[in-house]
C-alpha atoms as a PDB file:
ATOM      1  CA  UNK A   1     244.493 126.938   2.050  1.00  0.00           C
ATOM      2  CA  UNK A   2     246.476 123.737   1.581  1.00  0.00           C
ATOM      3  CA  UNK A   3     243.900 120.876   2.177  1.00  0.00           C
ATOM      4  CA  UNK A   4     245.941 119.201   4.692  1.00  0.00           C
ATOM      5  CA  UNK A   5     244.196 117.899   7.255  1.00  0.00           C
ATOM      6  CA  UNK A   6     244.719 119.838  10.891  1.00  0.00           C
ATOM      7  CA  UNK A   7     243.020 117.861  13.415  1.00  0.00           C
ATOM      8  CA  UNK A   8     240.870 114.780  14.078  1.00  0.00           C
ATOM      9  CA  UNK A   9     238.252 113.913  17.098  1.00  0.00           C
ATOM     10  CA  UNK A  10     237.560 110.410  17.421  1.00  0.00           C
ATOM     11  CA  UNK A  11     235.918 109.328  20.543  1.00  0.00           C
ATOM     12  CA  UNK A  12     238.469 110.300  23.212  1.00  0.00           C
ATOM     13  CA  UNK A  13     241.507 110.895  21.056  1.00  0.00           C
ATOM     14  CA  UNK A  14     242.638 114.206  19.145  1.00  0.00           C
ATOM     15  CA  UNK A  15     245.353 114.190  17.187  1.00  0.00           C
ATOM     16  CA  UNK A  16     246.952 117.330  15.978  1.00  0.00           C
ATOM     17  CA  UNK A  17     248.808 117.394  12.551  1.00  0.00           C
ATOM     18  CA  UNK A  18     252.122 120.058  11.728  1.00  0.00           C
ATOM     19  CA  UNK A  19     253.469 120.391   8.267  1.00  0.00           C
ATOM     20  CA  UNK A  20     256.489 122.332   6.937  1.00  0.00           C
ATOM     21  CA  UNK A  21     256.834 124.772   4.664  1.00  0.00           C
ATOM     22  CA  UNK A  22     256.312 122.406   1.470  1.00  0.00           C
ATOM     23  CA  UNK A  23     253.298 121.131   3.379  1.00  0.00           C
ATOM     24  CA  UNK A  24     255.109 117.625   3.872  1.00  0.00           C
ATOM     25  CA  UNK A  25     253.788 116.223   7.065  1.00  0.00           C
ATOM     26  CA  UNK A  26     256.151 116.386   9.887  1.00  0.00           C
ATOM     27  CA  UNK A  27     254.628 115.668  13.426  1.00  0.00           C
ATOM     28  CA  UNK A  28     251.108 115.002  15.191  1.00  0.00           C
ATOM     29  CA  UNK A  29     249.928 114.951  18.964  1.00  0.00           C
ATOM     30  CA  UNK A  30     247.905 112.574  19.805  1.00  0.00           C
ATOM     31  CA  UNK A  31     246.256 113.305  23.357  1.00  0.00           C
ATOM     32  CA  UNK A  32     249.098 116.106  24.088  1.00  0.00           C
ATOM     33  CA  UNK A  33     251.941 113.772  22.952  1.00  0.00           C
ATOM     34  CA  UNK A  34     253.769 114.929  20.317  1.00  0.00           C
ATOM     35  CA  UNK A  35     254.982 112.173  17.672  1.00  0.00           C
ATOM     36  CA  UNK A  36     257.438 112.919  14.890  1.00  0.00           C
ATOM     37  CA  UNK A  37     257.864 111.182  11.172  1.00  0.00           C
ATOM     38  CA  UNK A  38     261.196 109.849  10.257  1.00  0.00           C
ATOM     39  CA  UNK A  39     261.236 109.467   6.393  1.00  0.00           C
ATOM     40  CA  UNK A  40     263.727 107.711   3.910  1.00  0.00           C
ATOM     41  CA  UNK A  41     265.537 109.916   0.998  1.00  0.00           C
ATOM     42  CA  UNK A  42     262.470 108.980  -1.011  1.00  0.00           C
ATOM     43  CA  UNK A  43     260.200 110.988   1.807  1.00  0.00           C
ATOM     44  CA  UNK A  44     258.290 107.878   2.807  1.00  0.00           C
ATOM     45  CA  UNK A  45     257.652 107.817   6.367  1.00  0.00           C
ATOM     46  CA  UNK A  46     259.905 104.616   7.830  1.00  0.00           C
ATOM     47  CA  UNK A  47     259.225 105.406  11.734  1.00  0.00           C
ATOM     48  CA  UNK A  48     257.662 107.412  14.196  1.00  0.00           C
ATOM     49  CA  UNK A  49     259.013 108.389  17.028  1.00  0.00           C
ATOM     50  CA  UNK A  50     257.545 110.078  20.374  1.00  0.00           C
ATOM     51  CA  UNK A  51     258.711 112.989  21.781  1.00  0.00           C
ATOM     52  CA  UNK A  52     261.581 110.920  24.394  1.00  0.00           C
ATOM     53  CA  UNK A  53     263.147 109.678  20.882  1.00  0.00           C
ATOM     54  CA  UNK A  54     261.336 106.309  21.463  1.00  0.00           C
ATOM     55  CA  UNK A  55     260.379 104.311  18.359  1.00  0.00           C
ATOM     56  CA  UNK A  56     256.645 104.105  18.213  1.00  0.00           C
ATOM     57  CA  UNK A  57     256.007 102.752  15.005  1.00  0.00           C
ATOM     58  CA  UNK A  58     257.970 101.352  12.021  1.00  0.00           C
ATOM     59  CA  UNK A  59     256.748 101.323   8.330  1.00  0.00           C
ATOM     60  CA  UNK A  60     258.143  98.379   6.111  1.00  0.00           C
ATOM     61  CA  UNK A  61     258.058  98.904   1.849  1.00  0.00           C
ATOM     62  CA  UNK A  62     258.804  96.882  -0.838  1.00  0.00           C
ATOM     63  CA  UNK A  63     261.598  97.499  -3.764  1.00  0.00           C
ATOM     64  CA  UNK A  64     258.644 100.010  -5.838  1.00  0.00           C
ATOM     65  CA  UNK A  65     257.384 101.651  -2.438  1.00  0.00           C
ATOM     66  CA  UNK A  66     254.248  99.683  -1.507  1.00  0.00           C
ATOM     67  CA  UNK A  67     253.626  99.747   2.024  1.00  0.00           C
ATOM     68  CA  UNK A  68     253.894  95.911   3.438  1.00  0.00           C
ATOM     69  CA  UNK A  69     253.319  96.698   6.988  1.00  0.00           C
ATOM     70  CA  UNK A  70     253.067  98.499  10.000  1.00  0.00           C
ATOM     71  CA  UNK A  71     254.540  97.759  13.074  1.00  0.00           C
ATOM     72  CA  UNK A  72     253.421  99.200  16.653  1.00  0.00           C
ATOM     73  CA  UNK A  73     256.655  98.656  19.533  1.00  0.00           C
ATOM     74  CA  UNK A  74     255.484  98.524  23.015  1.00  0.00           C
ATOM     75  CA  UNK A  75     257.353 101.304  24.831  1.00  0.00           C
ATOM     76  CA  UNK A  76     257.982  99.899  28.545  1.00  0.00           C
ATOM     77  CA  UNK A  77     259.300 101.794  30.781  1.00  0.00           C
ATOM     78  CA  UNK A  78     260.140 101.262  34.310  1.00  0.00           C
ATOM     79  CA  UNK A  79     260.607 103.720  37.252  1.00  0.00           C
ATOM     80  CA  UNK A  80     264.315 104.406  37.857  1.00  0.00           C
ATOM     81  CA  UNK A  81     264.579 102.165  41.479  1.00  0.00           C
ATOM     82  CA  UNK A  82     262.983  99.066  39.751  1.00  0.00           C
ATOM     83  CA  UNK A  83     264.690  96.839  37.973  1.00  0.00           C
ATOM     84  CA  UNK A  84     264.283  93.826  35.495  1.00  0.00           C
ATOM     85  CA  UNK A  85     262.873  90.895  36.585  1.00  0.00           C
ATOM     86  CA  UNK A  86     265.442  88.005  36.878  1.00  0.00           C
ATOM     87  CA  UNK A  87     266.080  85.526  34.166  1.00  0.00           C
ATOM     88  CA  UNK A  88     265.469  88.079  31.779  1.00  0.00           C
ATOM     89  CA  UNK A  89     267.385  88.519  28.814  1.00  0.00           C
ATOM     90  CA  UNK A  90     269.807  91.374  29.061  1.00  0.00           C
ATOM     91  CA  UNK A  91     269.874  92.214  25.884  1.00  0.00           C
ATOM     92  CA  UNK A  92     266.258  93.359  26.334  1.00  0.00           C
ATOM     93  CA  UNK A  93     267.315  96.279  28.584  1.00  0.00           C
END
């Protein structure tokens, strides 16, 4: 028994935690969507990504490693026949 945590219920969301063999965390699902940890040589997490590759979250830390923020990105994504709305910035897409 490691004393990782495995799972958590809250209200309608489970998320689903997967370690490696050194019990570092690695992944979760949350709600059958699998999310992975990308970490820094230090093993801090830095980003999460989902399971397209999409950047999902992004963890900033100062020069001793104390976490200064978290930051959520707002994956949008639009069905393959649509396409951006004019005047919008290209560089956006």
């Amino acid at each position: 028994m490691t004393g990782n945590l495995i799972a958590l219920v809250k209200g309608n969301n489970t998320l689903h935690f997967y370690y490696d063999s050194s019990n570092s965390p690695i992944a979760f699902t949350r709600n059958n969507t699998m999310y992975h940890y990308v970490k820094n040589i230090q093993g801090d997490i830095i980003k999460i990504v989902n399971e397209d590759g999409s950047l999902a979250y992004t963890y900033d830390y100062d020069a001793w490693g104390a976490l200064l923020s978290i930051k959520t990105i707002k994956v949008i994504r639009y069905p393959e026949t649509a396409s951006p709305k004019l005047g919008a910035d290209p560089k956006l897409f």
